[in-house]
Protein backbone atom coordinates (compact mmCIF):
# COMPACT_ATOMS: atom_id res chain seq x y z
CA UNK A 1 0.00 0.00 0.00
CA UNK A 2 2.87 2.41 1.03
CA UNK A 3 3.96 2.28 -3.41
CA UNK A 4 -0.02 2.66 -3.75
CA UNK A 5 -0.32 5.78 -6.41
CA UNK A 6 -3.31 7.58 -7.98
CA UNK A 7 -3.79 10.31 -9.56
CA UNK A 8 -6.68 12.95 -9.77
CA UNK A 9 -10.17 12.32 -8.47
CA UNK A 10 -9.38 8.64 -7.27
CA UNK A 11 -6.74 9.92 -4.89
CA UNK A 12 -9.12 12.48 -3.63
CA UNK A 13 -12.04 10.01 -3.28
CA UNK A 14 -9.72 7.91 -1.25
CA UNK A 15 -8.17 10.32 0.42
CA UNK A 16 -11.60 11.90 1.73
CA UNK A 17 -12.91 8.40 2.79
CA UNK A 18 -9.68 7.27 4.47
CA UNK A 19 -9.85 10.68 6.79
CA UNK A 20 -13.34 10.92 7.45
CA UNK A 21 -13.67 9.78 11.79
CA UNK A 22 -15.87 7.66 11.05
CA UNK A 23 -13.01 5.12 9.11
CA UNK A 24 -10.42 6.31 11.21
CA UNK A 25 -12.47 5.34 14.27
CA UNK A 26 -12.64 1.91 12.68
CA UNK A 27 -8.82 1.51 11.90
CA UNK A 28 -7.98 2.70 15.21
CA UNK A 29 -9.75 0.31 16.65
CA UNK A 30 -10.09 -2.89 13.95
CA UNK A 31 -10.48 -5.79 16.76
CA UNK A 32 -13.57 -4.05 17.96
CA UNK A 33 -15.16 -3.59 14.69
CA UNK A 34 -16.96 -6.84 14.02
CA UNK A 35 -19.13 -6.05 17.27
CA UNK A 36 -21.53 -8.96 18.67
CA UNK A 37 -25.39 -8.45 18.27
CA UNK A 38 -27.55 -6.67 20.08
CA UNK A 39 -30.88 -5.17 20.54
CA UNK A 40 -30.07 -2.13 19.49
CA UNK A 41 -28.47 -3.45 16.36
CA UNK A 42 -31.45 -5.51 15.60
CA UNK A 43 -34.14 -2.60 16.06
CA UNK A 44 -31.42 -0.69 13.61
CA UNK A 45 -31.68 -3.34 10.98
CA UNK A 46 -35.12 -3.54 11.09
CA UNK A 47 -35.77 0.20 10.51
CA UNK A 48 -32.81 0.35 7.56
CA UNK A 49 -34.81 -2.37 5.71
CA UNK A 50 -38.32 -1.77 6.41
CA UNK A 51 -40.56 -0.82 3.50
CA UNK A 52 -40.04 3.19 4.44
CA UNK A 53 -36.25 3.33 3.57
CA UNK A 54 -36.46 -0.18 1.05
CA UNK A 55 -40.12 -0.46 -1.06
CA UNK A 56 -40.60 -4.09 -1.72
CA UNK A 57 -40.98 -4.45 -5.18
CA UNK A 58 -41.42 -7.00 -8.15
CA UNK A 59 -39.73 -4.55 -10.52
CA UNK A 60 -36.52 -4.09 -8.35
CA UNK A 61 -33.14 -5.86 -9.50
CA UNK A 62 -32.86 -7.43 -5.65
CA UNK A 63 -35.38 -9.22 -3.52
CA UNK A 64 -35.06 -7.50 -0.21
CA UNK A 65 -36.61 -10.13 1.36
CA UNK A 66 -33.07 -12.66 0.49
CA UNK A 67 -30.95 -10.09 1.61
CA UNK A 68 -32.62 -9.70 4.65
CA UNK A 69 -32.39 -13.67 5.36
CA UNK A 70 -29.06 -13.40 4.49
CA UNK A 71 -27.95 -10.85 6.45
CA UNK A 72 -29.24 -12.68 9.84
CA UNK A 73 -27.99 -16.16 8.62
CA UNK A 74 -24.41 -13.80 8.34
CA UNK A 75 -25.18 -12.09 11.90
CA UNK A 76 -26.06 -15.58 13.51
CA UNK A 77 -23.47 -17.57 11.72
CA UNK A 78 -20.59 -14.80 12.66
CA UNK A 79 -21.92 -13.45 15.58
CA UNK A 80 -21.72 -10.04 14.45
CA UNK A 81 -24.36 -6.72 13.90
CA UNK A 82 -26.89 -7.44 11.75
CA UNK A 83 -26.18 -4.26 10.69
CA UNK A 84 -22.73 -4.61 9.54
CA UNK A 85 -24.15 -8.10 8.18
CA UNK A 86 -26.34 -6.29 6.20
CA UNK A 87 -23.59 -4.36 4.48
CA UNK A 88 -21.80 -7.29 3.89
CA UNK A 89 -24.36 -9.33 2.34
CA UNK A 90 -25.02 -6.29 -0.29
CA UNK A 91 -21.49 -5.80 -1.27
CA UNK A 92 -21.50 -9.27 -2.46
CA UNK A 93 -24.55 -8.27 -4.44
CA UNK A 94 -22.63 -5.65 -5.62
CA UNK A 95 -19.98 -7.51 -7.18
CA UNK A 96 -22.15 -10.69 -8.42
CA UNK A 97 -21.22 -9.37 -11.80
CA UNK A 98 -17.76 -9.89 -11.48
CA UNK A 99 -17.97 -13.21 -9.81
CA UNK A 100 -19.91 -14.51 -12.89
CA UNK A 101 -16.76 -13.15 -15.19
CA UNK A 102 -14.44 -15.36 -13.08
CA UNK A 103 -16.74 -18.19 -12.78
CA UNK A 104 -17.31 -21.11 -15.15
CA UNK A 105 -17.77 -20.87 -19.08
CA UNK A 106 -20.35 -21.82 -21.27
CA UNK A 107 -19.69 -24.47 -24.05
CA UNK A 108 -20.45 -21.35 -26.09
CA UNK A 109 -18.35 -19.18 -24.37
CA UNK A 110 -15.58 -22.03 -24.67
CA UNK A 111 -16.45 -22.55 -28.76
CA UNK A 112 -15.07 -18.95 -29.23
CA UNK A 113 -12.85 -19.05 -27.23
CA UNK A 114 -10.88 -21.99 -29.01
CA UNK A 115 -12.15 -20.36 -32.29
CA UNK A 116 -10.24 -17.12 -31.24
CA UNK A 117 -7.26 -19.10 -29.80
CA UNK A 118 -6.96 -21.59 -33.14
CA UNK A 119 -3.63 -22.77 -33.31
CA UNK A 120 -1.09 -19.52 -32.43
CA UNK A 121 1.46 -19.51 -29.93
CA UNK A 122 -0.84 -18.03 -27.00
CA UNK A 123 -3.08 -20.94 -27.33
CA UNK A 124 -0.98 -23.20 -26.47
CA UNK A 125 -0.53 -21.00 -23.16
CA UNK A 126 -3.97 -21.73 -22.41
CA UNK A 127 -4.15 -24.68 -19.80
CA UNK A 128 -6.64 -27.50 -21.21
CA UNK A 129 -8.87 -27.72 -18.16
CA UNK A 130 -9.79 -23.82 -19.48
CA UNK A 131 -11.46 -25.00 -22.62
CA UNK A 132 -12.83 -27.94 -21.46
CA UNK A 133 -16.07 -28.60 -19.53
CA UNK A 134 -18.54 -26.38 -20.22
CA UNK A 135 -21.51 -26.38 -19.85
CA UNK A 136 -25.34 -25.03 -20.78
CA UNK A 137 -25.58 -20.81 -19.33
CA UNK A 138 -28.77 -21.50 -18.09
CA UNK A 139 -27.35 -24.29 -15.75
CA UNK A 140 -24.13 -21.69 -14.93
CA UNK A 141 -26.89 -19.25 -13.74
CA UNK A 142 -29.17 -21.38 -11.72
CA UNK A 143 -26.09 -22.88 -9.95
CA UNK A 144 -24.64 -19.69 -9.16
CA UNK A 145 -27.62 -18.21 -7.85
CA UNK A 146 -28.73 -21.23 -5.17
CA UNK A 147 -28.52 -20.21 -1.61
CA UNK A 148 -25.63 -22.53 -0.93
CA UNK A 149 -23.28 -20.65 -3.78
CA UNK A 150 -24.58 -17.25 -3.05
CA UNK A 151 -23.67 -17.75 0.98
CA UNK A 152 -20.37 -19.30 0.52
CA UNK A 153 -19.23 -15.63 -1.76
CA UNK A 154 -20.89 -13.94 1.38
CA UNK A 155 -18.50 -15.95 3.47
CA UNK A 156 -15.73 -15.42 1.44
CA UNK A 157 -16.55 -11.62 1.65
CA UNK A 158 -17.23 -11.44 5.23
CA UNK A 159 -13.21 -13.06 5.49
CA UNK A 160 -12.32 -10.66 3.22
CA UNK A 161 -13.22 -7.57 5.46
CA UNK A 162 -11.55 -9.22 8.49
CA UNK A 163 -8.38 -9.34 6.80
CA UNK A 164 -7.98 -6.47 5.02
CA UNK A 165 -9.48 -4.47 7.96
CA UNK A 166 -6.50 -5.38 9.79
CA UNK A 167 -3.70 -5.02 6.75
CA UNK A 168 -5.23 -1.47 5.89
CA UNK A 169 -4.34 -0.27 9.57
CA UNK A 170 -1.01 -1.84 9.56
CA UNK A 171 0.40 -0.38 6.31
CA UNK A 172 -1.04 3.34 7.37
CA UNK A 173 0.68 2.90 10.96
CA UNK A 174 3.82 1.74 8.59
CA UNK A 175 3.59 4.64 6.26
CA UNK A 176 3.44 7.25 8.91
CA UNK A 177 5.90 5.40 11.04
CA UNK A 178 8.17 4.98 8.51
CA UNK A 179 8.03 8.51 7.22
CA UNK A 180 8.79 9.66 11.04
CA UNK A 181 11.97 8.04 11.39
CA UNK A 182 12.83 9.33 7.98
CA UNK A 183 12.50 12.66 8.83
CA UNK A 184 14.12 12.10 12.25
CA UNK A 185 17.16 10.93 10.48
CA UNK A 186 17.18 13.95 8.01
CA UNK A 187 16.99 16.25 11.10
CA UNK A 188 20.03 14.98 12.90
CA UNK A 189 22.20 17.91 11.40
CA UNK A 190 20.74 17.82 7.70
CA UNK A 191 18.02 20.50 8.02
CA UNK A 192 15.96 18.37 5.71
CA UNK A 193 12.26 18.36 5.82
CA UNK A 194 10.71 15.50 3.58
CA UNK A 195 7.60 16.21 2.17
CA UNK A 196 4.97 13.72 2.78
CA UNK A 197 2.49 11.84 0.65
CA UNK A 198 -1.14 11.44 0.79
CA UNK A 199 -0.54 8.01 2.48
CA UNK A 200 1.18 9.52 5.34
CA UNK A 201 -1.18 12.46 5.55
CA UNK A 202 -3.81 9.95 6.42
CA UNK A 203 -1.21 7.38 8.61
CA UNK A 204 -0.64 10.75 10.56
CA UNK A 205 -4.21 11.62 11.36
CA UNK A 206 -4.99 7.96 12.32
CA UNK A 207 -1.55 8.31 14.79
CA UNK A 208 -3.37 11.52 15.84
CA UNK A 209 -6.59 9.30 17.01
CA UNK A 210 -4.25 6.66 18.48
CA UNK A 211 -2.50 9.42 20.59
CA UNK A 212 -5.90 9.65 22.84
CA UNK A 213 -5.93 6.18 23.41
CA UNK A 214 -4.00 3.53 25.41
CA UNK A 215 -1.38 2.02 23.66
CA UNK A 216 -0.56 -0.93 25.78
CA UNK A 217 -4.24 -1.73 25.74
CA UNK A 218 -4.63 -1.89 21.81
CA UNK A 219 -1.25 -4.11 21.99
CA UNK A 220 -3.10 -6.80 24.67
CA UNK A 221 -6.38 -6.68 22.24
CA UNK A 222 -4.14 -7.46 19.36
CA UNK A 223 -2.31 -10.64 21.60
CA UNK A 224 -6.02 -11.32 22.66
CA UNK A 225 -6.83 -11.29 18.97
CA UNK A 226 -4.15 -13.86 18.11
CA UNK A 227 -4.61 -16.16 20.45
CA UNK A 228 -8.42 -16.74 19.33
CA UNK A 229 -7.06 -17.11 15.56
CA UNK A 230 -5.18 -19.71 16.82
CA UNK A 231 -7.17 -21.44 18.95
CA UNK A 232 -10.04 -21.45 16.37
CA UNK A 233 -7.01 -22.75 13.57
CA UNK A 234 -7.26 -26.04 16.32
CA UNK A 235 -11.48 -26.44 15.45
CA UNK A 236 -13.69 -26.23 12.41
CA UNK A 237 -15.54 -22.96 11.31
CA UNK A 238 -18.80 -24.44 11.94
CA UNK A 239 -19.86 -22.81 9.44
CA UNK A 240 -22.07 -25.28 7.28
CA UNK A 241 -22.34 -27.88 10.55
CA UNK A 242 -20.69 -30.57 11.19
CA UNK A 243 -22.37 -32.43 8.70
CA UNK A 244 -21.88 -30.26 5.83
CA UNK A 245 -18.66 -29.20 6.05
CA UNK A 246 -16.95 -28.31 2.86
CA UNK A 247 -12.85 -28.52 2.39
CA UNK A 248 -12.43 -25.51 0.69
CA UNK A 249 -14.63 -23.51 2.97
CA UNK A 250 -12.73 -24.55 5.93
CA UNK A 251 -9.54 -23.84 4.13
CA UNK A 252 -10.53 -20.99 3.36
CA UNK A 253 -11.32 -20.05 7.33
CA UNK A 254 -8.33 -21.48 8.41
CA UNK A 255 -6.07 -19.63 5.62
CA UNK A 256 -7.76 -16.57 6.66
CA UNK A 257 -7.00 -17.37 10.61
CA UNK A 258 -3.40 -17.29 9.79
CA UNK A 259 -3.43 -14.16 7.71
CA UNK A 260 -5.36 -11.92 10.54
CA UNK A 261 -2.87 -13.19 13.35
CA UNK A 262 0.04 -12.21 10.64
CA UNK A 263 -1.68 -9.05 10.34
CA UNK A 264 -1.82 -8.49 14.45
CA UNK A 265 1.53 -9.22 14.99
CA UNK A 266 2.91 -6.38 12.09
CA UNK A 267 0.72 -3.90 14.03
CA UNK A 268 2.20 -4.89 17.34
CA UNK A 269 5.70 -4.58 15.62
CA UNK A 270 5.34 -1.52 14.39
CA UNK A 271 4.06 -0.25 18.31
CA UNK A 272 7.13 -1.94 19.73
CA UNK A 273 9.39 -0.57 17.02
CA UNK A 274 8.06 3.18 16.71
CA UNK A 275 5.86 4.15 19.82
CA UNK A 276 7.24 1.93 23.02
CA UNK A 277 10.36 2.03 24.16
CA UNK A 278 10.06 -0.88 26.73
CA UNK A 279 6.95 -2.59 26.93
CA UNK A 280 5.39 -3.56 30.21
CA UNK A 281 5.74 -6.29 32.34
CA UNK A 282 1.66 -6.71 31.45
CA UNK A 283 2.26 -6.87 27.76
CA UNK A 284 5.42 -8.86 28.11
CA UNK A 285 3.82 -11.47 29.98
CA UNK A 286 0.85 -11.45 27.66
CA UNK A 287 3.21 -12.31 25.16
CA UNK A 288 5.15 -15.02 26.23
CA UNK A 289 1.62 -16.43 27.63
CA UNK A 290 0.75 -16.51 24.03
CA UNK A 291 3.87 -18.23 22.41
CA UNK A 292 3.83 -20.62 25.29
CA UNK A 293 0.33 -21.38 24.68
CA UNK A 294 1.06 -22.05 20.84
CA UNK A 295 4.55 -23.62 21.38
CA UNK A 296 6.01 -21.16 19.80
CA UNK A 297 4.40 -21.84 16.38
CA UNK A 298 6.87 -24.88 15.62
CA UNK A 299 4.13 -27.41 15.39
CA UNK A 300 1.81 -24.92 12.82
CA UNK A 301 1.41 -26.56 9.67
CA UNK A 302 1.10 -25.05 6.26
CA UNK A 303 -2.37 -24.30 4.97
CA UNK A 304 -2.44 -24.30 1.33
């Protein structure tokens, strides 16, 4: 993210959304995000989706009603806001069009495409399992919209905004950290000033927000947070019961256990590198409480 550049109006869109409280409430605070349910959320959801803000209708592209079902299967299944679940569930509405570009081809689709590869050079490029197997569009279509499809892309979304929750706040504390010691080197009898980029602009006001808060605490909520990651790496998701358990959901949640504990432990090294210069005997012990309680990591094995 730190070699992220855009130009013009994207820069400025981002830019304005990245320093609005609101997100920077959020990324100073990531492992409290994905709050638990409550009544409050629920009378919330019910009054963002009740036929005064959403008018059912036949003539709408989405059936409110499936969202809606969706949305508390998500809260329920995740324990989180219904709420948040709700926002969830319609960003992978959102992007349904894309998903159906990656997904499978039809045998028309696959006709052309072998048409338009013929014989050249970059056909033989193109694996075999690519133009093989296709099947009738109708068939693509009614498989990709059954409940079972549609809620494992809502899971994969919902993993999606754990992880990258937690990798957005790490590179802006990196960017801003990073660009302090830099300019703490080129005062040391330089006189330099560097100037700093929109990156660090934001990283700086989201320092700004950490300033009012405890430091030590955030570092025993990130430990907390990676010691459930890998406790839950030691169970199954749960996800579709323990009858219907699917491989490549579970890899999925277990791939995605490992990246958000990876993601933890950058943020608590940049804290320990940039902002503390000797940690407590409270977050020391919580430490070594955590690598004795994983061994250290040496028996992890590789999720692929």
């Amino acid at each position: 993210m730190s070699n992220v550049e855009l130009e013009g109006d994207h820069q400025a869109v981002f830019k304005r959304f990245l320093l609005d409280p609101v997100v920077l409430d959020i990324l100073a605070g990531p492992f409290k995000f994905f709050s638990e349910p409550s009544p409050q959320t629920k009378t919330a959801f019910e009054t963002k989706t009740s036929a005064i803000n959403v008018t059912p209708s036949s003539n709408t592209r989405y059936d409110i009603k499936e969202l809606k079902e969706d949305a508390l299967w998500l809260s329920k299944t995740a324990k989180i806001d219904e709420v948040l679940a709700l926002r969830i569930v319609v960003q992978e509405y959102q992007s349904r069009a894309s998903a159906q570009l990656q997904g499978r081809f039809s045998e028309e689709e696959l006709t052309s495409l072998r048409k338009a590869a013929g014989n050249s050079q970059y056909s033989r490029q193109i694996p075999v399992s690519l133009l093989s197997g296709g099947t009738d569009p109708e068939a693509i279509q009614k498989e990709f919209e059954t409940e079972d499809n549609r809620r494992q892309r809502i899971f994969y979304t919902y993993l999606s905004e754990r992880r990258y929750l937690l990798k957005c706040a790490e590179q802006l504390f990196h960017v801003f950290f990073s660009f302090q010691d830099t300019q703490n080197e080129n005062g040391k009898g330089k006189g330099l000033e560097v100037a700093s980029s929109w990156l660090e602009t934001i990283g700086k006001a989201l320092a700004a927000r950490m300033a009012a808060r405890d430091t030590e605490e955030f570092i025993l909520g990130c430990i907390k947070a990676i010691i459930t990651n890998t406790q839950n790496l030691g169970t199954s998701s749960g996800w579709w019961g323990v009858d219907g358990e699917r491989e490549d959901v579970e890899s999925a949640w277990a791939r995605n256990q490992l990246l958000e504990a990876t993601h933890a432990m950058e943020i608590i090294w940049e804290f320990l590198i940039f902002m503390l210069e000797i940690p407590s005997s409270q977050v020391a012990l919580a430490w070594f409480r955590l690598q004795q309680g994983c061994e250290f990591f040496n028996n992890f094995e590789s999720v692929r």
